[in-house]
N, C-alpha and C. Protein backbone atom coordinates (compact mmCIF):
# COMPACT_ATOMS: atom_id res chain seq x y z
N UNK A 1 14.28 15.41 -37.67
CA UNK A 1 13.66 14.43 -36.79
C UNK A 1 13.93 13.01 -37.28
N UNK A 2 13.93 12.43 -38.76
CA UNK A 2 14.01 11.92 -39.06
C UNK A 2 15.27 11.15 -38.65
N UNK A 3 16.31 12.07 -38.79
CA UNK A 3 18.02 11.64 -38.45
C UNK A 3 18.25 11.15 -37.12
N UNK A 4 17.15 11.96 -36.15
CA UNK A 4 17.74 11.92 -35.01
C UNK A 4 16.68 10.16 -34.43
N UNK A 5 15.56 9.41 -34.95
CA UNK A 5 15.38 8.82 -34.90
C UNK A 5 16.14 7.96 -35.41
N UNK A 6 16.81 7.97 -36.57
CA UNK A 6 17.21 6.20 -37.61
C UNK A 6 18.76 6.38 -36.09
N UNK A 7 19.13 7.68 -35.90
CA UNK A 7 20.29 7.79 -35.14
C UNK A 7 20.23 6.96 -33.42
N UNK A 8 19.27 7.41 -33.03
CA UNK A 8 18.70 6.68 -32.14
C UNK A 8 18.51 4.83 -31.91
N UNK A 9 17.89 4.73 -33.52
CA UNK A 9 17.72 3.49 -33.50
C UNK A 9 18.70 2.73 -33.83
N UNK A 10 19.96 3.32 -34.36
CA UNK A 10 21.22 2.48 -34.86
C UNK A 10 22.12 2.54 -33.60
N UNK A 11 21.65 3.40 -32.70
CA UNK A 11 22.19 3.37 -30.86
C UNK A 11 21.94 2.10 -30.08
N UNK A 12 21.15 1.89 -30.45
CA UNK A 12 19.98 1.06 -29.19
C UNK A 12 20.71 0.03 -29.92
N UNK A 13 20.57 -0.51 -31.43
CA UNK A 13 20.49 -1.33 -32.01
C UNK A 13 22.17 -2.45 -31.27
N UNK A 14 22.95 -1.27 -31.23
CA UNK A 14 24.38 -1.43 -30.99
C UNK A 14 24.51 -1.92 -29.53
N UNK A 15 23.52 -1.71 -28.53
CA UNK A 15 23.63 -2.06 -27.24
C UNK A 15 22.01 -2.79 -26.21
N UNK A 16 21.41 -3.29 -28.00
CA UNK A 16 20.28 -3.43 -27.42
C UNK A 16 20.46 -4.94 -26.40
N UNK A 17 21.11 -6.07 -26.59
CA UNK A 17 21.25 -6.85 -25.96
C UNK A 17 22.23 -6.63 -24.05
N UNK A 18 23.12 -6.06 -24.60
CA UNK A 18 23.16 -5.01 -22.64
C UNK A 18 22.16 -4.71 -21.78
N UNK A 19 21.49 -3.84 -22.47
CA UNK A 19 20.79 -3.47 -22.20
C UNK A 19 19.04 -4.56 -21.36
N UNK A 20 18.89 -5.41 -22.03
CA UNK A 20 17.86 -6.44 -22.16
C UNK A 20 18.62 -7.10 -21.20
N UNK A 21 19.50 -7.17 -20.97
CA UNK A 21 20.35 -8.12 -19.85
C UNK A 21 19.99 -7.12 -18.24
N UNK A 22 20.45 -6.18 -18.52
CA UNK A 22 20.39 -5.10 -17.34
C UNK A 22 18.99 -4.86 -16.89
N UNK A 23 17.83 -5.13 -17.58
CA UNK A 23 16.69 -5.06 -17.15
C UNK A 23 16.23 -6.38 -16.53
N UNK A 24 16.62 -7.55 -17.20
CA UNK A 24 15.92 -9.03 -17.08
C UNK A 24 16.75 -9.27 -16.79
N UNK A 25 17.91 -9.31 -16.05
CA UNK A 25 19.26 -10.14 -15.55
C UNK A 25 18.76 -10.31 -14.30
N UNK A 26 19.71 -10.71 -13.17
CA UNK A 26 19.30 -11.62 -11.81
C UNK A 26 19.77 -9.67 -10.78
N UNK A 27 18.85 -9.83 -10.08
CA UNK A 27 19.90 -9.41 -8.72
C UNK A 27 20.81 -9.46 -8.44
N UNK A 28 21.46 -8.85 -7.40
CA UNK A 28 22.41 -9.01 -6.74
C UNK A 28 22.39 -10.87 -5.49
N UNK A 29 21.06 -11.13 -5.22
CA UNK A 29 20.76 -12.11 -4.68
C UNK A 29 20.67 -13.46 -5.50
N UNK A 30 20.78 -13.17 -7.06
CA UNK A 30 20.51 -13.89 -7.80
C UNK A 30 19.28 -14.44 -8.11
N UNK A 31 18.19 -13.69 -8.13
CA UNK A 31 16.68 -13.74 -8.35
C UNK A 31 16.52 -13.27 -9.34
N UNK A 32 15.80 -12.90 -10.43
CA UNK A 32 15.39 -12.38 -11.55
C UNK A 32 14.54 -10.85 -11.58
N UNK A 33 15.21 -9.79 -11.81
CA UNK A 33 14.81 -8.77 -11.53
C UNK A 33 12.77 -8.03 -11.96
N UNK A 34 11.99 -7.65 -10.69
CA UNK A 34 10.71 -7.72 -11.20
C UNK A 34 10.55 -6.29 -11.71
N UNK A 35 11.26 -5.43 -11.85
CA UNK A 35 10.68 -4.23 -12.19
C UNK A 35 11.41 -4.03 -13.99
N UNK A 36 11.79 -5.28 -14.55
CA UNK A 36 12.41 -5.49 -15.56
C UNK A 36 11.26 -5.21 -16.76
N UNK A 37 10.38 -5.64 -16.84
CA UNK A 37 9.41 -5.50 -17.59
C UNK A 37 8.38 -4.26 -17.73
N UNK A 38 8.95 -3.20 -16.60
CA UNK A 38 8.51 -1.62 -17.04
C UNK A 38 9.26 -0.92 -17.79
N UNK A 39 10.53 -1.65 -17.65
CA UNK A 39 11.82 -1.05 -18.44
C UNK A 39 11.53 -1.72 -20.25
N UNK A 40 11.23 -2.86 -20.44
CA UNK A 40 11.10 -3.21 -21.65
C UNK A 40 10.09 -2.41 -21.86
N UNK A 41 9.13 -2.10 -21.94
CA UNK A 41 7.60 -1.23 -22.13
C UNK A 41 8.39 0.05 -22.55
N UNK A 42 9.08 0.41 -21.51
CA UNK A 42 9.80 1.49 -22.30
C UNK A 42 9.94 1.78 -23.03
N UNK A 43 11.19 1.09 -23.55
CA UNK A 43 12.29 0.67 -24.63
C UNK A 43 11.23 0.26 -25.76
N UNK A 44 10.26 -0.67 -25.38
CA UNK A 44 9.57 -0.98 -26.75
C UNK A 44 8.90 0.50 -27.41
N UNK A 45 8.52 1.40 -26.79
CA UNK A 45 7.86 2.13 -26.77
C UNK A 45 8.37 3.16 -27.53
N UNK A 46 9.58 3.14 -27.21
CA UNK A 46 11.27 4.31 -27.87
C UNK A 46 11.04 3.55 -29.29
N UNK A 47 11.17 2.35 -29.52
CA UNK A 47 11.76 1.77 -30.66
C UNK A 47 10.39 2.06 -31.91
N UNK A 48 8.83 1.32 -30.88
CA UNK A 48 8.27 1.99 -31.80
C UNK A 48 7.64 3.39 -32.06
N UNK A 49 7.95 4.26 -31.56
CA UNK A 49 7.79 5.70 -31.85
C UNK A 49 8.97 6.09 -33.20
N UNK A 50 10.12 5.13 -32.93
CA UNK A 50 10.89 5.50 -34.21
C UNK A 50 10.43 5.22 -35.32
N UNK A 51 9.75 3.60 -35.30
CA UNK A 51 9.52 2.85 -36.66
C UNK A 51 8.09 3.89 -37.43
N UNK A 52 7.57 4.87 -36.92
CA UNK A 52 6.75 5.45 -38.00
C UNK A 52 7.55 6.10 -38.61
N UNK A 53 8.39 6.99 -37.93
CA UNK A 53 9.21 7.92 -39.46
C UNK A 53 9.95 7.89 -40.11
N UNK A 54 10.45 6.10 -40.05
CA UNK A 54 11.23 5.33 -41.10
C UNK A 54 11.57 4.97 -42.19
N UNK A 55 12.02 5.48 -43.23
CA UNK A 55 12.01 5.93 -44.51
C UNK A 55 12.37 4.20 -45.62
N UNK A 56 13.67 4.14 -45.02
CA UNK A 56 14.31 3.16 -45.74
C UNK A 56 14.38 1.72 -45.09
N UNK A 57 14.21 0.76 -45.63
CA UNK A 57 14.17 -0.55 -45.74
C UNK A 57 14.97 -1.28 -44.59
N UNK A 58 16.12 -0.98 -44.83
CA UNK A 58 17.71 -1.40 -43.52
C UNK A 58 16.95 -0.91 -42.61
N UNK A 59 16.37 0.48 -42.58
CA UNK A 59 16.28 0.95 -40.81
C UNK A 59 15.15 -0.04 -40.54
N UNK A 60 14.28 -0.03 -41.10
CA UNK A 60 12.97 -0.63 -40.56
C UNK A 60 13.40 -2.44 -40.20
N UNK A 61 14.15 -2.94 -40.94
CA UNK A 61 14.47 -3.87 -40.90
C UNK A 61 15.39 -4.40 -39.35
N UNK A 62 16.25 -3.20 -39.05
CA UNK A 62 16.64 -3.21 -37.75
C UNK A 62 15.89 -2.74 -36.64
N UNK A 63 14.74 -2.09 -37.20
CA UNK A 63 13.81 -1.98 -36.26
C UNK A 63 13.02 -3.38 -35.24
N UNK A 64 12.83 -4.26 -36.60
CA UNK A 64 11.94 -5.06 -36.54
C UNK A 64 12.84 -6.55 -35.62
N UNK A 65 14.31 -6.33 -36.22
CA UNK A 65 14.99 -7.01 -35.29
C UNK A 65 15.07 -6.67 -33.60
N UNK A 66 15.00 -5.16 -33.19
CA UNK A 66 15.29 -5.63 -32.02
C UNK A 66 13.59 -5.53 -31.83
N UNK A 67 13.04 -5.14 -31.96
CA UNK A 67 10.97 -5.57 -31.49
C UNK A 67 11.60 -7.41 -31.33
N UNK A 68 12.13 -7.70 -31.91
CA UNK A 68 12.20 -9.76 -31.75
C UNK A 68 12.56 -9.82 -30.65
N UNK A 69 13.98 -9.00 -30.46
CA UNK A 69 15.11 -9.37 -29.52
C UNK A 69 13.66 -8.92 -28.11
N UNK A 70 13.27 -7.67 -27.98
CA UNK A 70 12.52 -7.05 -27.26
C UNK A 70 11.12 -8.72 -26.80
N UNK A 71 10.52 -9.02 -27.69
CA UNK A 71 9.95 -9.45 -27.43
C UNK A 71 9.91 -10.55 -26.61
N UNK A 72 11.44 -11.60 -26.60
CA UNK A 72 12.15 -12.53 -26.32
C UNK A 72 11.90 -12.38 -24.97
N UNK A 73 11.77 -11.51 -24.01
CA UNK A 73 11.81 -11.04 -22.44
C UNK A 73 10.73 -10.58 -22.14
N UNK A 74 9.83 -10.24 -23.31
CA UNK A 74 8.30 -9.63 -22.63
C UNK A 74 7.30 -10.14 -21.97
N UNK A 75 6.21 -9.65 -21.46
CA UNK A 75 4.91 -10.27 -21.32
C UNK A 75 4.37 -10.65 -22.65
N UNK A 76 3.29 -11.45 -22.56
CA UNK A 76 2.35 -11.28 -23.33
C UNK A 76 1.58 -10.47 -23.86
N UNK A 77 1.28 -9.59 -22.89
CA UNK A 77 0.52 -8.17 -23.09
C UNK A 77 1.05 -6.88 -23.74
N UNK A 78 2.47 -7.26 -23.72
CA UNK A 78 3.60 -6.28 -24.77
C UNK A 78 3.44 -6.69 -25.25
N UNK A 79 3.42 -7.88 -26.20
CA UNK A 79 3.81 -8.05 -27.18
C UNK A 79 2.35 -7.98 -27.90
N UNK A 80 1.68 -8.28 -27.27
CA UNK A 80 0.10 -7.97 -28.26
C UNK A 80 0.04 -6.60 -28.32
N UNK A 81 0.27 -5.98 -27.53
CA UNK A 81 -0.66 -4.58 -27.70
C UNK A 81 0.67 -3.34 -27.98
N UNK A 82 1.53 -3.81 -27.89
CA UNK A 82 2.84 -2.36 -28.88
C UNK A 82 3.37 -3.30 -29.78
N UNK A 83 4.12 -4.68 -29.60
CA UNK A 83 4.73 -5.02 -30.69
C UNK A 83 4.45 -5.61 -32.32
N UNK A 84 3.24 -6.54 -31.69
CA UNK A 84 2.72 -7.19 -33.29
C UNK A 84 1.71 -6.00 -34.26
N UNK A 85 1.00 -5.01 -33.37
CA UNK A 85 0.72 -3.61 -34.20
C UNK A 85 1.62 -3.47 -35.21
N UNK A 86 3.20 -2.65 -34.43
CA UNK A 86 3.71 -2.44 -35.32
C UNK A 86 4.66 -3.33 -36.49
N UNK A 87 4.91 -4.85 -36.05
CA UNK A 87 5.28 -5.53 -37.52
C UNK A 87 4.06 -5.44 -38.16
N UNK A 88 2.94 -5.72 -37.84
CA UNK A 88 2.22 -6.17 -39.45
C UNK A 88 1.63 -4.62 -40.19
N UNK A 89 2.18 -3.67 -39.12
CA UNK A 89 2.21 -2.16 -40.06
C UNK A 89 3.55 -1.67 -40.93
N UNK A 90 4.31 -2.33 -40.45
CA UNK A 90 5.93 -2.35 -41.71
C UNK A 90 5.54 -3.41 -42.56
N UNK A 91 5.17 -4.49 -42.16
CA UNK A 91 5.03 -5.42 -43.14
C UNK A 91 3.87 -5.52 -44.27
N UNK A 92 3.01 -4.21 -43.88
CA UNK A 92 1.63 -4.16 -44.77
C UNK A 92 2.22 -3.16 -45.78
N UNK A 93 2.63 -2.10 -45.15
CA UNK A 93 3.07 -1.03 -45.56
C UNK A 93 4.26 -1.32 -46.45
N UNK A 94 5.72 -2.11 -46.96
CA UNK A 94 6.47 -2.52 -47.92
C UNK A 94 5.96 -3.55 -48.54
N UNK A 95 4.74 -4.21 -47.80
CA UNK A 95 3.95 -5.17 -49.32
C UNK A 95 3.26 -3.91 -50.33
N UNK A 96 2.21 -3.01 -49.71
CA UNK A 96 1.66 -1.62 -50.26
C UNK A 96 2.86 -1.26 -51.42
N UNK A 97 3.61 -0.81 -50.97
CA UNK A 97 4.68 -0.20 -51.91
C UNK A 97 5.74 -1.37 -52.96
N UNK A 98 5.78 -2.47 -52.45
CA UNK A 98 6.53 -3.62 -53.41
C UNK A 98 5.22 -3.80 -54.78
N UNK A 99 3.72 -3.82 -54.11
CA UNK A 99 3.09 -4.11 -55.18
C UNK A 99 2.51 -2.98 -56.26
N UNK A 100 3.03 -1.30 -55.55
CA UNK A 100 2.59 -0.26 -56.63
C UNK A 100 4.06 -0.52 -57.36
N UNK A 101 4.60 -1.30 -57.03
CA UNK A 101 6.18 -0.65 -58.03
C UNK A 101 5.99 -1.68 -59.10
């Protein structure tokens, strides 16, 4: 499970900006697409279901990059209630372990 998450997340990682375009890009009319922001909820949602069973440092670290990139296009309400949860739970969690070492 482990593999098939960091595998996942080094996927997304590779096409996460496409992707963020294809949701929040314009129409065909050139309007700004509204059903763009069920699609980020998604995606945020994929990314953080990965970041709990994240072992090593790099992954989490690319985790935390696209949650930025992710956040860049969100509501407000994403980003309070899935994204800043999970930074200040990587970021509590490698202070935890920087200060038992």
């Amino acid at each position: 499970m482990l593999y098939l998450n960091l595998l996942c997340l080094l996927r997304l990682s590779n096409d996460i900006t496409n992707v963020i375009e294809m949701l929040c890009g314009n129409d065909a009319e050139g309007e700004p697409k509204k059903e763009g922001e069920e699609g980020l909820v998604i995606i945020t949602t994929l990314v953080t279901s990965c970041v709990r069973s994240l072992k090593q440092t790099n992954s989490k670290l690319q985790a935390l990059k696209i949650l930025l990139l992710l956040s860049e296009k969100s509501s407000a309400e994403n980003i309070l209630d899935r994204i800043i949860p999970y930074c200040v739970s990587v970021s509590s969690a490698e202070t935890r372990s920087w200060l038992n070492y």
